[in-house]
N, C-alpha and C. Protein backbone atom coordinates (compact mmCIF):
# COMPACT_ATOMS: atom_id res chain seq x y z
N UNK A 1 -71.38 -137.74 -179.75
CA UNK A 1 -70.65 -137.75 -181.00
C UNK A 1 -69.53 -138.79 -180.90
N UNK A 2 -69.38 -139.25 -182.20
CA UNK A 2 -68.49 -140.40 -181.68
C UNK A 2 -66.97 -140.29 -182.36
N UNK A 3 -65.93 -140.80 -181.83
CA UNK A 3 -64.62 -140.28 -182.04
C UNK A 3 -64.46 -140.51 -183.33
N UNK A 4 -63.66 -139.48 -184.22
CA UNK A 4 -62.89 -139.67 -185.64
C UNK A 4 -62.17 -140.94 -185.83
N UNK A 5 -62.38 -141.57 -186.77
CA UNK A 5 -62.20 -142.68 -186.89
C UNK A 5 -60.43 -142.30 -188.26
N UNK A 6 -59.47 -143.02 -187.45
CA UNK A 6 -58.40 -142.91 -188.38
C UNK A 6 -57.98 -143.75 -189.49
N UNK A 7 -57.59 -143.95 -190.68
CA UNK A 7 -57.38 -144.57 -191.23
C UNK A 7 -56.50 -145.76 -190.93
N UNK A 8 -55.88 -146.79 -191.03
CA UNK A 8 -54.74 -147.78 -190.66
C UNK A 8 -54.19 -148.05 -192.36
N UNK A 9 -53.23 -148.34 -192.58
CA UNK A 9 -52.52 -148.53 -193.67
C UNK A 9 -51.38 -149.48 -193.26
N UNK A 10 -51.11 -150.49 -193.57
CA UNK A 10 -49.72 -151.01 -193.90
C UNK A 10 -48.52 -151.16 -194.43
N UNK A 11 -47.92 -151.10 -193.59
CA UNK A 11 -46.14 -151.11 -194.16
C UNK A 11 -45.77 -152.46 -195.55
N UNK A 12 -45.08 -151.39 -196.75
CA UNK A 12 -44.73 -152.82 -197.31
C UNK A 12 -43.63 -153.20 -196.58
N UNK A 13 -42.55 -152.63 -196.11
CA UNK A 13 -41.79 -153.36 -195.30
C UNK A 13 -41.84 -154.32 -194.45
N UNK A 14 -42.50 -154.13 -193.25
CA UNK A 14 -42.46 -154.64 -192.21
C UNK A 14 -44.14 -155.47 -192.09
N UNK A 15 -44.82 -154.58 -192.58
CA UNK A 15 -46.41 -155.08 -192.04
C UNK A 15 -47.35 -154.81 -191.19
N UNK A 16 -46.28 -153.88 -190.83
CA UNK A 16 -47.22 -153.43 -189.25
C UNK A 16 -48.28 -151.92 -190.19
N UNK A 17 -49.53 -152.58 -189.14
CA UNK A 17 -50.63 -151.49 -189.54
C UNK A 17 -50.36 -149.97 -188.49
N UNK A 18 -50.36 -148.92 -189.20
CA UNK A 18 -50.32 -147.70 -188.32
C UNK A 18 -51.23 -146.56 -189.09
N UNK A 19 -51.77 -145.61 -188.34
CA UNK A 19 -52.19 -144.78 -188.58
C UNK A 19 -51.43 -144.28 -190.34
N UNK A 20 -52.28 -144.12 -191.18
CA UNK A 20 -52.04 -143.17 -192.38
C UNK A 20 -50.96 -142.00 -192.06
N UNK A 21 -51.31 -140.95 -191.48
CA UNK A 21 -50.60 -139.75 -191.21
C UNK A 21 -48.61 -140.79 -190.80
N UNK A 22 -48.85 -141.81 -190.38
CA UNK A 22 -47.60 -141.80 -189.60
C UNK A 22 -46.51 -142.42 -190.52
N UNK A 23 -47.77 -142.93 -191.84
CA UNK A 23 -46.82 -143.72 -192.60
C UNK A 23 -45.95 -142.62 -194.08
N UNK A 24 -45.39 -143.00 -195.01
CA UNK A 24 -44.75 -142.96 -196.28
C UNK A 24 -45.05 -143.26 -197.28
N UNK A 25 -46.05 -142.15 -198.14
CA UNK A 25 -46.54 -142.84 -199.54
C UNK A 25 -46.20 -142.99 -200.85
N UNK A 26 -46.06 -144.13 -200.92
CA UNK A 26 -45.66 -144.56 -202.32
C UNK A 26 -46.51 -144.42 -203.60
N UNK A 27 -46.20 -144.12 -204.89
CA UNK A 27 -47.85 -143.66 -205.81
C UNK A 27 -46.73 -144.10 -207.02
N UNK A 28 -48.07 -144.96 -208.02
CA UNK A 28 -47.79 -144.89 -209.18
C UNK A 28 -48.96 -143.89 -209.96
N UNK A 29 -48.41 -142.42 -210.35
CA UNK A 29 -49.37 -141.72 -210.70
C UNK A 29 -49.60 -142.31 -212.02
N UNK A 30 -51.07 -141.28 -212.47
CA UNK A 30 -51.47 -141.45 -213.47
C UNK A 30 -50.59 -141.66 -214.76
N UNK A 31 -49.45 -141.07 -215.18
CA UNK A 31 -48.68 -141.14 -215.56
C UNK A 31 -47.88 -142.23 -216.05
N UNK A 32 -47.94 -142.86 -214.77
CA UNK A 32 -47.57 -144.36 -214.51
C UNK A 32 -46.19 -144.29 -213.73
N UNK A 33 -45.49 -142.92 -213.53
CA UNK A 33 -44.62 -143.08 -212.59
C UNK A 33 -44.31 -143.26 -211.53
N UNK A 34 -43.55 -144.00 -210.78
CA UNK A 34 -43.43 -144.08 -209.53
C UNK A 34 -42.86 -142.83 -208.67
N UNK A 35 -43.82 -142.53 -207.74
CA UNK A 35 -43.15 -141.26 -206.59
C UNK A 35 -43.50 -141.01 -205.50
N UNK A 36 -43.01 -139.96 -204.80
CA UNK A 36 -43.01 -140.49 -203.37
C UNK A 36 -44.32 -139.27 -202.88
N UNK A 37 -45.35 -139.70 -202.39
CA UNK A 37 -46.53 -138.58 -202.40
C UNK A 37 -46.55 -138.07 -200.68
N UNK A 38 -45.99 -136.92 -200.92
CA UNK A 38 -45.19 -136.19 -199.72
C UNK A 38 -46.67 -135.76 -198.83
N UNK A 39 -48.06 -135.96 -199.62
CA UNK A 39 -49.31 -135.36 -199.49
C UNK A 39 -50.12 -136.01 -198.78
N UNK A 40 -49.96 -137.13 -199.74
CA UNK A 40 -50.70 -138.09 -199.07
C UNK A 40 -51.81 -138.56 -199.99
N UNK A 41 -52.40 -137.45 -200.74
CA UNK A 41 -53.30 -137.43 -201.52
C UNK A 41 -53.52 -137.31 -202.96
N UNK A 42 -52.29 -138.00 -203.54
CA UNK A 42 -52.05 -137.63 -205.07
C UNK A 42 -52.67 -138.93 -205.73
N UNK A 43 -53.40 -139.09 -206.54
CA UNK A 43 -54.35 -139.85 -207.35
C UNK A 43 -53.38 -141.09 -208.13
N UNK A 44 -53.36 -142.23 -207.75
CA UNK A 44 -52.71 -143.04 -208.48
C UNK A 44 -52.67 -144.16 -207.38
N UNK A 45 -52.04 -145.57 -207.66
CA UNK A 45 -52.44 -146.20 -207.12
C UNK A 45 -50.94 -146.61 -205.60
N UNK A 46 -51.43 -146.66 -204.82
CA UNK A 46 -50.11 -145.90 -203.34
C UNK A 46 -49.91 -147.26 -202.37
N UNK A 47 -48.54 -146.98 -202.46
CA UNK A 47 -48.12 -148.47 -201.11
C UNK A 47 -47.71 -147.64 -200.00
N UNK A 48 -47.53 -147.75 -198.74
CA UNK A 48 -47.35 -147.07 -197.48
C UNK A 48 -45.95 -147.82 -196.93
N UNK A 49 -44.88 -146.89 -196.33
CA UNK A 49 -43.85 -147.28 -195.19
C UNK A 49 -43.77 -146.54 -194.37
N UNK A 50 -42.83 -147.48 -193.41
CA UNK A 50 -42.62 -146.84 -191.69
C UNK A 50 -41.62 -145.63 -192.29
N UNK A 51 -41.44 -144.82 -191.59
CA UNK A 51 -39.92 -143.81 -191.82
C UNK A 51 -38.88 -144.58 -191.06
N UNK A 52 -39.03 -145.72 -191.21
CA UNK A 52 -37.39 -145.87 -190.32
C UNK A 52 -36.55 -146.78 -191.50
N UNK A 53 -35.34 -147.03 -191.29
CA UNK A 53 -35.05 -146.76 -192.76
C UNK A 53 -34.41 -148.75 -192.48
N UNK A 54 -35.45 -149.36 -192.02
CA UNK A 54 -34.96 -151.49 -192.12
C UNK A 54 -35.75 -151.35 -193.06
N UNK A 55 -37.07 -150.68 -192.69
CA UNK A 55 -38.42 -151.37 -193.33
C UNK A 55 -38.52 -150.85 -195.11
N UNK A 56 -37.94 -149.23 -194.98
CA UNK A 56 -37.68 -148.87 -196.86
C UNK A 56 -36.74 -149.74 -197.34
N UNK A 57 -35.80 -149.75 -196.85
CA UNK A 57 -34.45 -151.16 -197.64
C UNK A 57 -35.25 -152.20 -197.54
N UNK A 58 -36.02 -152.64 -196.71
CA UNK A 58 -36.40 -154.08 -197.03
C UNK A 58 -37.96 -153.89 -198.50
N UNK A 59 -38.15 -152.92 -198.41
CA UNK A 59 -39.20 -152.79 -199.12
C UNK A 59 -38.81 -152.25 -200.48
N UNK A 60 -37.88 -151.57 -201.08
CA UNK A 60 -37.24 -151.28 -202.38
C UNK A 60 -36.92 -152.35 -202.51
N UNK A 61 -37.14 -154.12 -202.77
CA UNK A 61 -36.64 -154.80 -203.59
C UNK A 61 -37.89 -154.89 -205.19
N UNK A 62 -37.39 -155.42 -205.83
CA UNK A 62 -38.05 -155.18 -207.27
C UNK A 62 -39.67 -156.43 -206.91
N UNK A 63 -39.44 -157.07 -206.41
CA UNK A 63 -40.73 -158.58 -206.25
C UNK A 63 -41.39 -157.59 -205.66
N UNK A 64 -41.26 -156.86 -204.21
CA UNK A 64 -42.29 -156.33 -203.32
C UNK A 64 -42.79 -155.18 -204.11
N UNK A 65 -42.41 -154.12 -204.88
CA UNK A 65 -42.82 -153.04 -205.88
C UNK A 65 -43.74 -153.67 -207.12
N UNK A 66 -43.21 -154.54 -207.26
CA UNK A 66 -44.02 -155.22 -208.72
C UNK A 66 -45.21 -155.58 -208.13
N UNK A 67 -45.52 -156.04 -207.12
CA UNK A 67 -46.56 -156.74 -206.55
C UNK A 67 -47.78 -155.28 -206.24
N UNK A 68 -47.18 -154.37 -205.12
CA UNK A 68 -47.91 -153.52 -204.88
C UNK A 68 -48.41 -152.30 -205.72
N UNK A 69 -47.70 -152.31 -206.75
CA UNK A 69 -47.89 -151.26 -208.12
C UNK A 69 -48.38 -152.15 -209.17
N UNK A 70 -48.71 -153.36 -209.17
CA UNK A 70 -48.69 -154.63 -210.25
C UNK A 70 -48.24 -153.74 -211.33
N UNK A 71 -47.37 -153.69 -211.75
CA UNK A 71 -46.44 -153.51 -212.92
C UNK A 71 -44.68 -153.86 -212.54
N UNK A 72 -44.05 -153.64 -213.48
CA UNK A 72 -42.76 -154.16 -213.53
C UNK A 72 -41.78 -153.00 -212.92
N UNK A 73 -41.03 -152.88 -211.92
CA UNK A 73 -40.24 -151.73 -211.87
C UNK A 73 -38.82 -151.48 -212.13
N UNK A 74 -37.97 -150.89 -212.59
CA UNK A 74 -36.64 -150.64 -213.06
C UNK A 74 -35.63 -150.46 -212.36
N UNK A 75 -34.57 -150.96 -211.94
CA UNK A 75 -34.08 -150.45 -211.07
C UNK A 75 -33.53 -148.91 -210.97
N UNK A 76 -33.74 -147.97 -211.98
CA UNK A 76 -33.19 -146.62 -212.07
C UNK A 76 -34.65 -146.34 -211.21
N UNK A 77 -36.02 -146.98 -211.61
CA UNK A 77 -36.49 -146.14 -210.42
C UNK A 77 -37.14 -146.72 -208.97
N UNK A 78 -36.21 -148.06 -208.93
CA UNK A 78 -35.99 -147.89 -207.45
C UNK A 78 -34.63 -147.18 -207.02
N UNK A 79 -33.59 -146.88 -207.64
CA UNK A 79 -33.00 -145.94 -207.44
C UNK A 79 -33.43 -144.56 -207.12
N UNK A 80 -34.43 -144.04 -207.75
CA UNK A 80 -34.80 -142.93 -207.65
C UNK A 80 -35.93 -142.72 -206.24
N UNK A 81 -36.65 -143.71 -206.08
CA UNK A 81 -37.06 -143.83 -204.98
C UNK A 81 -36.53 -144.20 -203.88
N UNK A 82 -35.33 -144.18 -203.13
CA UNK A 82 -34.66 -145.10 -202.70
C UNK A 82 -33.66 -143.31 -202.20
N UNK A 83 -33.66 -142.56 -202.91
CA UNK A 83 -32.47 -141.54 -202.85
C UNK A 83 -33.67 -140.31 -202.28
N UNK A 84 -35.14 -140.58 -203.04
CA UNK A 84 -36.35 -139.35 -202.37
C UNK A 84 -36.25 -139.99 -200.94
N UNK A 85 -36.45 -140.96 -200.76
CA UNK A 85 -36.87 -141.30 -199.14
C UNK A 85 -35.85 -141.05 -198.72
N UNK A 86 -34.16 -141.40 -198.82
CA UNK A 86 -33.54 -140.96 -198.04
C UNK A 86 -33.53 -139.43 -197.40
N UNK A 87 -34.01 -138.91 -198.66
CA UNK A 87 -33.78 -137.62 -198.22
C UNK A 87 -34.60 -136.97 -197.49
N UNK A 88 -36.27 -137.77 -197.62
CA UNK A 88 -37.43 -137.55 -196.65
C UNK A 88 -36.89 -137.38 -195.21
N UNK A 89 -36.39 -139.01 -194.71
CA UNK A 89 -36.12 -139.55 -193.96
C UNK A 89 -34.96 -138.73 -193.15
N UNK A 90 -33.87 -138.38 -193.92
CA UNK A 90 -32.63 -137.87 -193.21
C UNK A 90 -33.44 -136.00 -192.76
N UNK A 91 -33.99 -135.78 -193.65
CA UNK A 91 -34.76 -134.17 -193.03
C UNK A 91 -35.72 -134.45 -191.67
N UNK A 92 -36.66 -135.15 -191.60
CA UNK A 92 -37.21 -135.60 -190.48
C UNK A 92 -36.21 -135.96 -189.21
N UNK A 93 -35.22 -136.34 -189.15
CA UNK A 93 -33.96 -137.00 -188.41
C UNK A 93 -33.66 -135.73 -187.93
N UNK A 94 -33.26 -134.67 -188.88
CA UNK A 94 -32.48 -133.54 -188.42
C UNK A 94 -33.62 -132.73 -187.56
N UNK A 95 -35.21 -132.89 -188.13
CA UNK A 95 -36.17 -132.05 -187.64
C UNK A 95 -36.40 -132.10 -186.10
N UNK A 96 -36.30 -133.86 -185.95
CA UNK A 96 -36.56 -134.13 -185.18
C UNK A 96 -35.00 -134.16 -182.88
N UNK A 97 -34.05 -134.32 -184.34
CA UNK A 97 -33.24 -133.97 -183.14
C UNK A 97 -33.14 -132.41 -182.20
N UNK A 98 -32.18 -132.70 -181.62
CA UNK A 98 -32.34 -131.12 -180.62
C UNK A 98 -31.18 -130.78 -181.41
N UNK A 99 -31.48 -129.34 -181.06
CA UNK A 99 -30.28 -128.50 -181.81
C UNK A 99 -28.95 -128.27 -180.82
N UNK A 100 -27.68 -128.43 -181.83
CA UNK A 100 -26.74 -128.36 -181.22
C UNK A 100 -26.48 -127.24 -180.48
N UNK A 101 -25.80 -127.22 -179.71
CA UNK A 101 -25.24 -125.75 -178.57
C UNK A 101 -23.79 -125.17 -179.07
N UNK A 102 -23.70 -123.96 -179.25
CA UNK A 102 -22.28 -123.91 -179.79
C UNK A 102 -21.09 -123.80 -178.84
């Protein structure tokens, strides 16, 4: 039997290809809104980032969103995307540290 084969996806930030599971999905749902698909699997069309937070700042500018969503984006919602990831990002941080000792 031969090994599971993983997906690779790219960073709009940075570029680097990594496993799906490791990346951050971006979705313009059906809707047409932009959001952050915590799933992985929400139907619309999806850009991928690293969780480290050069590659989301370098990747919330308005040229790199317009390109990968081909539509025009606003800055209220790269604002709005920009404040979900932080908050992705800063929960993973806390998940991931050790817990303090009192």
């Amino acid at each position: 039997m031969r090994p599971r084969r993983r997906p690779l996806r790219s960073c709009l930030g940075c570029g680097a290809e990594r496993p799906k599971p490791e990346l951050l999905r971006l979705v313009r749902n059906m809707a047409g809104d932009l959001v952050v698909d915590r799933t992985g699997k929400q139907p619309g069309r999806g850009a991928y980032l690293c969780r480290e937070g050069k590659c989301w700042q370098k990747a919330l500018k308005p040229k790199l969103l317009e390109r990968a969503f081909r539509r025009p984006v606003t800055p209220e919602e790269i604002a709005a995307l920009a404040a979900a990831i932080a908050t992705i990002v800063d929960a993973a941080a806390r998940a991931a540290s050790p817990p303090e000792e009192p």
